[in-house]
N, C-alpha and C. Protein backbone atom coordinates (compact mmCIF):
# COMPACT_ATOMS: atom_id res chain seq x y z
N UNK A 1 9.48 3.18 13.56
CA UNK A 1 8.60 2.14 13.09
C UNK A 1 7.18 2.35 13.60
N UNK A 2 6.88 2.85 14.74
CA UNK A 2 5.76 3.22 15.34
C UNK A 2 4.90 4.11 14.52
N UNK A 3 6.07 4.85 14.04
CA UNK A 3 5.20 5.79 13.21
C UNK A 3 4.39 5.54 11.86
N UNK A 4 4.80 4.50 10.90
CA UNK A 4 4.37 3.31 10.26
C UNK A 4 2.99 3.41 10.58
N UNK A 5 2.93 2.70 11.65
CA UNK A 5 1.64 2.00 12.40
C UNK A 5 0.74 3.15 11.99
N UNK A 6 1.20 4.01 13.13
CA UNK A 6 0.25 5.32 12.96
C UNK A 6 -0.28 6.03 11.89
N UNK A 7 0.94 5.78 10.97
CA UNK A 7 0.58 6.35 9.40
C UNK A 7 -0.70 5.58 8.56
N UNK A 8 -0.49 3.87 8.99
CA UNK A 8 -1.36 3.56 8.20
C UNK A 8 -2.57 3.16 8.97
N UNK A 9 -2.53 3.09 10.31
CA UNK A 9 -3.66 3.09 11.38
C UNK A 9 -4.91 4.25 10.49
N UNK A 10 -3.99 5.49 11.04
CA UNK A 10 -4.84 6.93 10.16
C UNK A 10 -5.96 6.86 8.87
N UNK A 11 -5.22 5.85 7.88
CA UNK A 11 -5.85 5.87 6.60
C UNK A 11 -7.21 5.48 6.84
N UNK A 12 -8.12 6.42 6.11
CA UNK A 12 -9.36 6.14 6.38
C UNK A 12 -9.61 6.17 4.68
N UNK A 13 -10.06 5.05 3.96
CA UNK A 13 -10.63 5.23 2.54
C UNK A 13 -11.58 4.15 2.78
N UNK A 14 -12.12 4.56 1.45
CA UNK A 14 -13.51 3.98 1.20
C UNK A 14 -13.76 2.30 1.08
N UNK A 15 -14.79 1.84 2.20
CA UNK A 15 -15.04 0.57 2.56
C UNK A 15 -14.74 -0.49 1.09
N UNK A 16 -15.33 0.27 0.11
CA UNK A 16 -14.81 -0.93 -1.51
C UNK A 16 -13.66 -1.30 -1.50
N UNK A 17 -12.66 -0.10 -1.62
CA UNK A 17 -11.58 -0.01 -1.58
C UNK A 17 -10.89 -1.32 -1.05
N UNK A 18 -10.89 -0.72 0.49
CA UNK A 18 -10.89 -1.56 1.78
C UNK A 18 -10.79 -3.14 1.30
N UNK A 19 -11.74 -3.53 1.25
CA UNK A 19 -12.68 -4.77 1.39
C UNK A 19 -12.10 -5.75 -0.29
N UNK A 20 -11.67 -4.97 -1.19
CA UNK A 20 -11.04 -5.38 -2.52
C UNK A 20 -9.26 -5.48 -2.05
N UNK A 21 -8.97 -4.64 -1.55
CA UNK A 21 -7.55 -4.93 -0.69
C UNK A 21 -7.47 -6.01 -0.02
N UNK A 22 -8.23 -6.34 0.90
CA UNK A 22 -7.83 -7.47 2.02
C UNK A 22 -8.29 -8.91 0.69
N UNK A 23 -9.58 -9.04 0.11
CA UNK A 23 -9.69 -10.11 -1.00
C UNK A 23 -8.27 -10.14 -1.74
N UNK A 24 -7.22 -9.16 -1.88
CA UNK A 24 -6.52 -9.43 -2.85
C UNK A 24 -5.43 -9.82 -2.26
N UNK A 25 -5.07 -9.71 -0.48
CA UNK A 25 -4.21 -10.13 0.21
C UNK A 25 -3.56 -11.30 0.01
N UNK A 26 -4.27 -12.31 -0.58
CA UNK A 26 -4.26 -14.02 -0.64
C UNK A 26 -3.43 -13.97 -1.83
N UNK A 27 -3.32 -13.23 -2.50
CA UNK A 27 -2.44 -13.39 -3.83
C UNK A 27 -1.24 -12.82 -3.90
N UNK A 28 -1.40 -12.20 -2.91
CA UNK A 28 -0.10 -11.33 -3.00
C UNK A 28 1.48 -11.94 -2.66
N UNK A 29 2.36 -11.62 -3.85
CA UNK A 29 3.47 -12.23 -4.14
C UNK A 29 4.88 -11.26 -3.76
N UNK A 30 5.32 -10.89 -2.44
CA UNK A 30 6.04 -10.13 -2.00
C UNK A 30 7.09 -9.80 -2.84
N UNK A 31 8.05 -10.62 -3.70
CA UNK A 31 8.94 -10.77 -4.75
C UNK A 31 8.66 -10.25 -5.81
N UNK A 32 7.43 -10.63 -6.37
CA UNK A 32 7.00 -10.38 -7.50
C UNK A 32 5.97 -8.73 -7.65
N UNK A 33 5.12 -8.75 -6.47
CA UNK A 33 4.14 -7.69 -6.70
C UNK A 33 4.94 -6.43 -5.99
N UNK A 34 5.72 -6.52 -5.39
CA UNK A 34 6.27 -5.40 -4.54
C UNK A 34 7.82 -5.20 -5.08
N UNK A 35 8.21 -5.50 -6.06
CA UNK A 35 9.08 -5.21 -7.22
C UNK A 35 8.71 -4.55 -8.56
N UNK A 36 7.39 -5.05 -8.73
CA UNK A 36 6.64 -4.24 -9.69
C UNK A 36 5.96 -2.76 -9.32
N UNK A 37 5.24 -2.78 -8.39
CA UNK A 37 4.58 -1.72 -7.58
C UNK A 37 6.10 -0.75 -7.70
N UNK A 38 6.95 -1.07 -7.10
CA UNK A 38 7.91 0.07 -6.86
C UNK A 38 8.94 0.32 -8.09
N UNK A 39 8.60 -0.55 -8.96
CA UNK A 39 9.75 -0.80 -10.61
C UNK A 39 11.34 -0.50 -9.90
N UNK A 40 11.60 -1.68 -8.88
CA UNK A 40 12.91 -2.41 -8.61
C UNK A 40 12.92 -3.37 -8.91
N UNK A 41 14.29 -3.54 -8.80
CA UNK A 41 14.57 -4.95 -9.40
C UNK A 41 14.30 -5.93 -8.44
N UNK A 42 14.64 -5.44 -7.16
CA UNK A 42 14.79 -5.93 -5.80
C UNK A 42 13.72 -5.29 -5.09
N UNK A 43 13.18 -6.41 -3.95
CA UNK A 43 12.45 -5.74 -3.37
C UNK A 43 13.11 -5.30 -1.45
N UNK A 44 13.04 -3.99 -1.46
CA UNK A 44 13.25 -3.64 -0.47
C UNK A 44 13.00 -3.99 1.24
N UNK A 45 13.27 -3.55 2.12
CA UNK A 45 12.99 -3.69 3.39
C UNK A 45 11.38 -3.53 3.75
N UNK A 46 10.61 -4.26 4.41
CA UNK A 46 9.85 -3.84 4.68
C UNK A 46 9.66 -2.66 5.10
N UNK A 47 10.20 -1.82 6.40
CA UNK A 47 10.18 -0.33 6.39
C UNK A 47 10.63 0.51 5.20
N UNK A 48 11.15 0.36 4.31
CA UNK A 48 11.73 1.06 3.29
C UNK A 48 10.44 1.43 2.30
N UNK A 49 9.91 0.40 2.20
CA UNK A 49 8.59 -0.56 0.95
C UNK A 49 7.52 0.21 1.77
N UNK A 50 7.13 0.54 2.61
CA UNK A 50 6.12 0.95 3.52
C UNK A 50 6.43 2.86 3.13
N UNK A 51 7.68 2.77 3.48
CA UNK A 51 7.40 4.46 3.27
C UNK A 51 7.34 5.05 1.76
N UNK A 52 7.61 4.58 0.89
CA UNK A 52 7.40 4.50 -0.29
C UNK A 52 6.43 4.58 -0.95
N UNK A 53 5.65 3.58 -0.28
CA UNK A 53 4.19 2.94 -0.80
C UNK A 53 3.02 4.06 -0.25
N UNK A 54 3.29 4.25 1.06
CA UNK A 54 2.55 5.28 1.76
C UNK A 54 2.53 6.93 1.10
N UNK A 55 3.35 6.62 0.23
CA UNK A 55 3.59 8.63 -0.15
C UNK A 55 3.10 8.22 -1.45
N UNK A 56 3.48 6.98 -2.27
CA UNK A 56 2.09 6.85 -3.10
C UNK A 56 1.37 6.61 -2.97
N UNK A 57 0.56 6.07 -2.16
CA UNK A 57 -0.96 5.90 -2.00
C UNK A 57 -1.67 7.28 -1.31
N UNK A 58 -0.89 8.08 -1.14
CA UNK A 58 -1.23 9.46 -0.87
C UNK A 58 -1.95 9.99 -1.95
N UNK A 59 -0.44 10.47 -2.90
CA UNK A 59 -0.97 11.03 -4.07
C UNK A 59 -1.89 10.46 -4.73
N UNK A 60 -2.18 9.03 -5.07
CA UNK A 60 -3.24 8.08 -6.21
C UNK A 60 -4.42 8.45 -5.27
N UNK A 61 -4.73 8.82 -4.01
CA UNK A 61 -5.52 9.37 -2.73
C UNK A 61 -6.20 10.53 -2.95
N UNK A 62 -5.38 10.97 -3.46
CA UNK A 62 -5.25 12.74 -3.57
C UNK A 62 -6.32 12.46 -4.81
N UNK A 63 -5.72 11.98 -6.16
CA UNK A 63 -6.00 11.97 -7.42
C UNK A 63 -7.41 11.51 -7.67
N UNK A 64 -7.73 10.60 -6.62
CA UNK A 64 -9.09 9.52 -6.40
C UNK A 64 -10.05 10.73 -6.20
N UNK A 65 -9.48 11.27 -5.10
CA UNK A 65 -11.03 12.69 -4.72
C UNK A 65 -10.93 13.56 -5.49
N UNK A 66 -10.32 14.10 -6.35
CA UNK A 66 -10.52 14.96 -6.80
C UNK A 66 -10.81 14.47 -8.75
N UNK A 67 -10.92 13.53 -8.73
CA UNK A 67 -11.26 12.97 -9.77
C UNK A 67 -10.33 13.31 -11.00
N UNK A 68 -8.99 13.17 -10.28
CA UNK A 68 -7.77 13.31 -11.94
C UNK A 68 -7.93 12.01 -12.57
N UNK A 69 -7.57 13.07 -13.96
CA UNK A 69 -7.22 11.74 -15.01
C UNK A 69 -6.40 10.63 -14.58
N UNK A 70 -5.56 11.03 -14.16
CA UNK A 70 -4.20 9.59 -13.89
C UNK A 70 -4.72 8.42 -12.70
N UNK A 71 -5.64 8.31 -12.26
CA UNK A 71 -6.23 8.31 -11.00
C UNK A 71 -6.76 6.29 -11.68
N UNK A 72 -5.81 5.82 -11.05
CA UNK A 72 -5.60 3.99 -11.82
C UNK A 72 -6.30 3.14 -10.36
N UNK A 73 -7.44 2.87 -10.75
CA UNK A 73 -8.45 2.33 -9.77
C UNK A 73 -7.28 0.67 -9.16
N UNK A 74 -7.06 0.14 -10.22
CA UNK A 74 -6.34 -1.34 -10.44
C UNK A 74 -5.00 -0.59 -9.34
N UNK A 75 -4.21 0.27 -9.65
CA UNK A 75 -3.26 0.49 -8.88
C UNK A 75 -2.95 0.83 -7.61
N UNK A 76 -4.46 1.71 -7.17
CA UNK A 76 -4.68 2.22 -6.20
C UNK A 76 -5.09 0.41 -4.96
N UNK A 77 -5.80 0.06 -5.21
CA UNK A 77 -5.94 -1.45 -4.83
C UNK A 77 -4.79 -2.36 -5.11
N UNK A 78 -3.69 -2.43 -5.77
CA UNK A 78 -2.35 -2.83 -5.36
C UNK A 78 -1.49 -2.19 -4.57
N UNK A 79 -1.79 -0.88 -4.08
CA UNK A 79 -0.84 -0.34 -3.50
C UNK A 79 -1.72 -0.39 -2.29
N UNK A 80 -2.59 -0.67 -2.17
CA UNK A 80 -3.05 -1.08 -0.97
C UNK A 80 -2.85 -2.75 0.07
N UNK A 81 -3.22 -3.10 -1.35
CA UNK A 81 -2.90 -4.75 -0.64
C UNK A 81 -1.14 -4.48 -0.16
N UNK A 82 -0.48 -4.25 -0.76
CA UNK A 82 0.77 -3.77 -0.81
C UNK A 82 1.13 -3.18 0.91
N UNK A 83 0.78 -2.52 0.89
CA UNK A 83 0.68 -1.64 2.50
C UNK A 83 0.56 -2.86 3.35
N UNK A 84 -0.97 -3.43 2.90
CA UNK A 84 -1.34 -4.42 4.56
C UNK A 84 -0.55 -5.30 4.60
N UNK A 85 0.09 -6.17 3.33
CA UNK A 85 1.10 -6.52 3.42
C UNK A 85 2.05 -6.78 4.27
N UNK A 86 2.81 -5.75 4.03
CA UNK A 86 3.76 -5.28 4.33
C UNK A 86 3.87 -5.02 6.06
N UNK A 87 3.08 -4.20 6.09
CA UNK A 87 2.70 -4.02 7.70
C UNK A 87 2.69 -4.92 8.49
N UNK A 88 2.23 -6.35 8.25
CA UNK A 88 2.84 -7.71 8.69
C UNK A 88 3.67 -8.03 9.03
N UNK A 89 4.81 -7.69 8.41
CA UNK A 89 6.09 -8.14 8.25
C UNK A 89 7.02 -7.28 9.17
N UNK A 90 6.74 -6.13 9.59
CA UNK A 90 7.30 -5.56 10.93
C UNK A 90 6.64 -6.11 11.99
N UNK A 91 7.92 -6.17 13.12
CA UNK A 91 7.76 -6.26 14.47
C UNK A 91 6.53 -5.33 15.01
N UNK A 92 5.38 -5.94 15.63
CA UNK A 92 4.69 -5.56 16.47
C UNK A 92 5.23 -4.67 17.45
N UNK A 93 4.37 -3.49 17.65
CA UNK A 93 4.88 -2.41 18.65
C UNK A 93 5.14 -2.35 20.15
N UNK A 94 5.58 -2.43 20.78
CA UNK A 94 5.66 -2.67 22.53
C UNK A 94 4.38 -1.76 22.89
C-alpha cells in the first residue's frame, strides 16, 4: 500500500491539469464515476481501483506528451480526480 502513496506522490503533471482535478473532486461519485472510468459493473477495492487507474493514467500521460490522437483531455481529468479520490480511502501510512 505504501507503494500507492509513492506511486502517486511521484506524479508530477501539469498545474491545469492538477488544479481541474481537485475542482472536480466535489462531484465525484465513487459508485457511479469509478464504475464507469474502469467499465465494471462493480466498483472495486480501493487498492485494486488505484492500481488500475495508475497504469492508465500512465499511458493517457504518455499520449498527452507526445501529442497522440487518442489523447481524451475530459478523461485524462477523470482519471485523475479518480486517483485523489481514491487515495483517501486507504489507511494512512505509519
Amino acid at each position: 500500500m505504501t507503494d500507492l502513496f509513492s506511486q502517486i506522490s511521484a506524479l508530477h503533471r501539469p498545474q491545469l491539469l492538477v488544479r481541474a482535478a481537485h475542482a472536480g473532486l466535489l462531484e465525484y461519485n465513487r459508485n457511479r464515476d469509478l464504475k464507469r472510468l474502469m467499465r465494471s459493473p462493480t466498483a472495486p477495492t480501493p487498492e485494486r481501483a488505484l492500481k488500475v487507474l495508475l497504469a492508465e493514467e500512465e499511458q493517457i500521460e504518455e499520449a498527452r506528451r507526445v501529442g497522440g490522437k487518442g489523447y481524451s483531455l475530459t478523461r485524462h481529468i477523470d482519471l485523475l480526480i479518480a486517483l485523489m479520490a481514491e487515495i483517501r480511502l486507504l489507511p494512512k501510512p505509519a
